[in-house]
N, C-alpha and C. Protein backbone atom coordinates (compact mmCIF):
# COMPACT_ATOMS: atom_id res chain seq x y z
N UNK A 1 -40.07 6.39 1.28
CA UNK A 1 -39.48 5.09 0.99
C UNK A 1 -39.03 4.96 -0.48
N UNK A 2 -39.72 5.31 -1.17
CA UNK A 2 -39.22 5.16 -3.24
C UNK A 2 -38.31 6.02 -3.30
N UNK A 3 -38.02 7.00 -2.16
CA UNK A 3 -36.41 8.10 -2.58
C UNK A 3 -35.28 6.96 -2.00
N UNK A 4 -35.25 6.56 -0.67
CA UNK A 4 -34.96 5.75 -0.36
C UNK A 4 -33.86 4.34 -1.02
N UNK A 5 -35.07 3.86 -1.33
CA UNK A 5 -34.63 3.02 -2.59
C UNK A 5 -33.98 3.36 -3.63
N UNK A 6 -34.50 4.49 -4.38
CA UNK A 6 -33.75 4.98 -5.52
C UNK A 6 -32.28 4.91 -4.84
N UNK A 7 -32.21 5.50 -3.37
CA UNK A 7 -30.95 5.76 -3.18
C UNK A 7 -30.05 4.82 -3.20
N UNK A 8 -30.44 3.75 -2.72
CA UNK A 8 -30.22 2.54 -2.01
C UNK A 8 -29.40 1.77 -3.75
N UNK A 9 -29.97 2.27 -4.64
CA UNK A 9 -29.59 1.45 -6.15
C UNK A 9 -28.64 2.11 -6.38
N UNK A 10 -28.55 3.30 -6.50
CA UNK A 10 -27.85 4.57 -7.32
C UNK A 10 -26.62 4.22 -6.33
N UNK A 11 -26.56 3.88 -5.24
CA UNK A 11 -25.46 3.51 -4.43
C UNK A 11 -24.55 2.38 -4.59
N UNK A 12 -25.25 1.36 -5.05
CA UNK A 12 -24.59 0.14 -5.41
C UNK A 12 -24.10 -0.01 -6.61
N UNK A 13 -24.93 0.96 -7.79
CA UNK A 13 -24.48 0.65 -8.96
C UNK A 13 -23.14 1.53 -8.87
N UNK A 14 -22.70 3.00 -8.31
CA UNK A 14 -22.15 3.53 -8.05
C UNK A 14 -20.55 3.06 -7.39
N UNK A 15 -21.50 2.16 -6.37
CA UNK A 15 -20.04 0.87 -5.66
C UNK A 15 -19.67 0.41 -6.25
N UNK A 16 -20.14 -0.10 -7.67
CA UNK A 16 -19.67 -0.99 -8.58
C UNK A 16 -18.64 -0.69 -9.45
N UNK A 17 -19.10 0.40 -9.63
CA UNK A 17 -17.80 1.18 -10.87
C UNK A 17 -16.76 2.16 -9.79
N UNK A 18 -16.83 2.52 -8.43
CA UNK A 18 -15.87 3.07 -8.07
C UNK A 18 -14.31 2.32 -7.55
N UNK A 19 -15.55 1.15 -6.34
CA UNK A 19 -15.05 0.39 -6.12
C UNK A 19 -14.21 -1.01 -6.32
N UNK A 20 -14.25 -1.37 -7.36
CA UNK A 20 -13.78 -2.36 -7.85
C UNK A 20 -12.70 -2.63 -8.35
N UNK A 21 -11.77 -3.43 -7.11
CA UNK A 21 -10.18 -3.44 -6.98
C UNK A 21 -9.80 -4.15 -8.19
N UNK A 22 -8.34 -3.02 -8.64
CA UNK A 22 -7.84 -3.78 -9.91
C UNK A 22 -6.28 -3.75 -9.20
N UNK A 23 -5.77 -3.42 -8.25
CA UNK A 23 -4.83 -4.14 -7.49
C UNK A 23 -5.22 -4.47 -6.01
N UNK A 24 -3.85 -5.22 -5.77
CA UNK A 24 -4.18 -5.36 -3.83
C UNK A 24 -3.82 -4.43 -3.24
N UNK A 25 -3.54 -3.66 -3.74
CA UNK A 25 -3.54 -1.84 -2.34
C UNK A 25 -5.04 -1.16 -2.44
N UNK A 26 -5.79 -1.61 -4.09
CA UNK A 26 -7.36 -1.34 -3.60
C UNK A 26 -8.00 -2.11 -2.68
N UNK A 27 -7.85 -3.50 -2.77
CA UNK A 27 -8.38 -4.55 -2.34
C UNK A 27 -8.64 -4.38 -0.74
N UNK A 28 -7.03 -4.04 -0.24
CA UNK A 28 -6.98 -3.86 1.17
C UNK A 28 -7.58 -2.25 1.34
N UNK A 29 -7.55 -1.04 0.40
CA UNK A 29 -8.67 -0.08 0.87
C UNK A 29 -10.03 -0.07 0.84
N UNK A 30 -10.48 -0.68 -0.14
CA UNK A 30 -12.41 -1.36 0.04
C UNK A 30 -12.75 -2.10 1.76
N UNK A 31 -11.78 -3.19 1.71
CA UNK A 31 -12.04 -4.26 2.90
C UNK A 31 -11.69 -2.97 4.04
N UNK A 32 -10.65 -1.67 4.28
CA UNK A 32 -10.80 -0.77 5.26
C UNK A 32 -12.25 -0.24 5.02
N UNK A 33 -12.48 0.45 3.75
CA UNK A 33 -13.75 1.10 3.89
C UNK A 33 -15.11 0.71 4.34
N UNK A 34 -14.96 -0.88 4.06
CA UNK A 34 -16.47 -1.59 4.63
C UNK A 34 -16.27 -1.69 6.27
N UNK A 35 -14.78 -1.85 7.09
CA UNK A 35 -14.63 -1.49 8.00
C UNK A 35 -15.52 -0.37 8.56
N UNK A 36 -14.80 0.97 7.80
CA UNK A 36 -15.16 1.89 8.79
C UNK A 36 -16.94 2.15 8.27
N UNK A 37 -17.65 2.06 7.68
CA UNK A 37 -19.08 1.88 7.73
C UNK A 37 -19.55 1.19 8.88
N UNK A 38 -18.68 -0.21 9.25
CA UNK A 38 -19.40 -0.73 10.11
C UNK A 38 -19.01 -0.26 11.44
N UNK A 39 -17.83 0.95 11.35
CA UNK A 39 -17.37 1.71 12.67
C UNK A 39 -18.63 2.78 12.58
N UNK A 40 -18.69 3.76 11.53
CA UNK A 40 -19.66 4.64 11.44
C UNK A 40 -21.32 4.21 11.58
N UNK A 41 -21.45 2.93 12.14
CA UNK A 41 -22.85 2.43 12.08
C UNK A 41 -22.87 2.34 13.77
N UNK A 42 -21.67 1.68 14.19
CA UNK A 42 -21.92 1.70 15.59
C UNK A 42 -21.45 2.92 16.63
N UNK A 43 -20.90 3.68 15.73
CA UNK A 43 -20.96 5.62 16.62
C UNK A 43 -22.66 5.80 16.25
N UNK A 44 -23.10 6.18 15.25
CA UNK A 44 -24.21 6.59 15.08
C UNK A 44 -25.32 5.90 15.89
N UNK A 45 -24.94 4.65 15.72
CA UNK A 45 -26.27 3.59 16.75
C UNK A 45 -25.44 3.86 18.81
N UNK A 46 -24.12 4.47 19.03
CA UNK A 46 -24.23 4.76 20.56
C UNK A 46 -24.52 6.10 20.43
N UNK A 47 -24.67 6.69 19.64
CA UNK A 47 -25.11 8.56 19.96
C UNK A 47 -23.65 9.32 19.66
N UNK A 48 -22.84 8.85 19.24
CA UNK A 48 -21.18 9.43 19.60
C UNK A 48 -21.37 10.41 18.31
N UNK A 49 -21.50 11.08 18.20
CA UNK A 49 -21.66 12.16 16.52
C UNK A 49 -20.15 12.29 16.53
N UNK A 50 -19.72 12.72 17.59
CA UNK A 50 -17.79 13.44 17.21
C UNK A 50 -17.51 12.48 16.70
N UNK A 51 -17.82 11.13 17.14
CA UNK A 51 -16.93 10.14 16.55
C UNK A 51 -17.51 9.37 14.77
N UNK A 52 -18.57 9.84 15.18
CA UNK A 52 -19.48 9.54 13.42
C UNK A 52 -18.73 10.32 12.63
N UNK A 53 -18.37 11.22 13.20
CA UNK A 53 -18.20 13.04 11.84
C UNK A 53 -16.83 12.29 12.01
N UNK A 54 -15.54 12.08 12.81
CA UNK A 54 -14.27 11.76 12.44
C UNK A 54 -14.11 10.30 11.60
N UNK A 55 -15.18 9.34 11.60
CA UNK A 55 -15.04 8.35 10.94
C UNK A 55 -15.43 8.62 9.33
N UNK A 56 -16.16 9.37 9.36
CA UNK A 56 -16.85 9.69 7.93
C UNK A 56 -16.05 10.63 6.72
N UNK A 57 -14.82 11.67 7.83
CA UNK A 57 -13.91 12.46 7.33
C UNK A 57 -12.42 11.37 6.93
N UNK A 58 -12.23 10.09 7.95
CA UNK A 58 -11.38 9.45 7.51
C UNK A 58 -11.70 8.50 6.10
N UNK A 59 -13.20 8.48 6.41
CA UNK A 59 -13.78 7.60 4.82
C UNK A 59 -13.50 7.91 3.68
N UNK A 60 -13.77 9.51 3.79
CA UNK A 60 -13.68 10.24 2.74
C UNK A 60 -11.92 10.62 2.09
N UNK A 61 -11.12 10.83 2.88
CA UNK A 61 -9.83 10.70 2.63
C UNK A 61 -9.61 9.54 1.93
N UNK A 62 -9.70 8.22 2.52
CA UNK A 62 -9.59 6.70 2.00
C UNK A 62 -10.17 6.98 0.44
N UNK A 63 -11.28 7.35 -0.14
CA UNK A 63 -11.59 7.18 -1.41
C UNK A 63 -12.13 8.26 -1.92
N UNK A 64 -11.31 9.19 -1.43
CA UNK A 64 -11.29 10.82 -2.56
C UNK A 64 -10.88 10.50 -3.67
N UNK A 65 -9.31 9.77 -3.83
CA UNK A 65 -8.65 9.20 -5.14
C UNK A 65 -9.34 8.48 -6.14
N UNK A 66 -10.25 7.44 -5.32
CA UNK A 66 -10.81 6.53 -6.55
C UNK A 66 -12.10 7.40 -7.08
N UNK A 67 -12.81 8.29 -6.17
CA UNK A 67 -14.26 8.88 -6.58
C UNK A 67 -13.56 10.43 -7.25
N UNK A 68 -12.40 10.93 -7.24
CA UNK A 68 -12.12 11.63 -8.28
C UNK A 68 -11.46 11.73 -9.43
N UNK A 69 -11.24 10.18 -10.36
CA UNK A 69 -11.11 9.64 -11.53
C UNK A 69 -12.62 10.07 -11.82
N UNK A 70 -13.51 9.23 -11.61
CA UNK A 70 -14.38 9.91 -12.33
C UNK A 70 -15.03 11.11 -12.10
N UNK A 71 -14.95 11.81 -11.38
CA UNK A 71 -15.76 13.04 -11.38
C UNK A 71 -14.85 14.21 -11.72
N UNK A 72 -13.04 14.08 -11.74
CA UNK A 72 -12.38 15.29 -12.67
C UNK A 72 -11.78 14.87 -13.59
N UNK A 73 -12.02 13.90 -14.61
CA UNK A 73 -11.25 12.97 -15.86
C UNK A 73 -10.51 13.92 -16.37
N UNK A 74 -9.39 14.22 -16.70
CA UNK A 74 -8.30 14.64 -17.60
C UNK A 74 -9.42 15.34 -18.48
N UNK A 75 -8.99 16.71 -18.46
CA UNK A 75 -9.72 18.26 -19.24
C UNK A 75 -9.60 17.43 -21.20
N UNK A 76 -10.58 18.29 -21.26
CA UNK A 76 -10.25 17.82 -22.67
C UNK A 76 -9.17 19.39 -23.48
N UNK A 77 -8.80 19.04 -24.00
CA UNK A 77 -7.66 20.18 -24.53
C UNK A 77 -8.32 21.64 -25.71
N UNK A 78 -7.79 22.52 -24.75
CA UNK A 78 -8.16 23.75 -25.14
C UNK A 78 -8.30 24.04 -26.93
N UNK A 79 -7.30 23.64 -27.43
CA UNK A 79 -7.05 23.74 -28.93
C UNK A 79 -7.64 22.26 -29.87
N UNK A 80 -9.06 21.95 -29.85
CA UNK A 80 -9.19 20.52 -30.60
C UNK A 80 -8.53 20.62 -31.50
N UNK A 81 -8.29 21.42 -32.43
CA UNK A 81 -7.29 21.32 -33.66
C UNK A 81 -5.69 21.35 -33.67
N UNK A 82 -5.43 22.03 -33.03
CA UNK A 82 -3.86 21.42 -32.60
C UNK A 82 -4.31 19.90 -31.78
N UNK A 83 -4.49 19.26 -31.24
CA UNK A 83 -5.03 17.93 -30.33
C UNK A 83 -5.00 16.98 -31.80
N UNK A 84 -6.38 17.11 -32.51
CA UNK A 84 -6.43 16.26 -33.71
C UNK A 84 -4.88 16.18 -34.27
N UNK A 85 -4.40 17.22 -34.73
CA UNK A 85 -2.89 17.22 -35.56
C UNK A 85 -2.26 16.53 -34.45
N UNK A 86 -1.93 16.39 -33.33
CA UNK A 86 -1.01 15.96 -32.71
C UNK A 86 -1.18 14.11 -32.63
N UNK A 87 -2.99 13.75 -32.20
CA UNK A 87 -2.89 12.91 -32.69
C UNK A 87 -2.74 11.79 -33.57
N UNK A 88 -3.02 12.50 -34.93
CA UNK A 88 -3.05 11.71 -36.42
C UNK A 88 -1.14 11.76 -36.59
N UNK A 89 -0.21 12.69 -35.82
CA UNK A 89 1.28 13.09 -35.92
C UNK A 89 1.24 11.32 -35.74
N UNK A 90 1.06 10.70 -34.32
CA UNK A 90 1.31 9.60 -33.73
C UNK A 90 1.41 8.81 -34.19
């Protein structure tokens, strides 16, 4: 139960910064994604797995984009010293 929970936080605080529409084309993909949770709650609660595993693969499509801003942020640049000069150029 205390992994659980941990999870249960690390999830919401997580919702917080992924999820959080700054236009209405996010707006209307969050309100799909809480959709299909509540599709992927009722495959899993009739036994349907094919249909759990295809809802969970369409989830993941829906918010690959927003959950890979943060997890591949723009590389930081090979040369910091050419980078510095280019920025102080500006």
């Amino acid at each position: 139960m205390p992994s659980l929970r941990r999870l249960l936080i690390d999830h919401t605080r997580l919702g917080q910064m992924f999820y959080r529409p700054a236009a209405p084309a996010e707006t209307l993909a969050v309100r799909q994604a809480s959709h299909q949770h509540d599709d992927m709650i009722a495959a899993i609660e009739a036994g349907e797995a094919a249909r759990a595993v295809e809802l969970t693969l369409q989830h993941w499509d829906l918010s690959r984009d927003r959950v890979e801003r943060f997890v591949r942020p723009d590389p930081l640049p090979h040369d910091i010293a050419t980078a510095e000069g280019e920025r102080h150029a500006v």
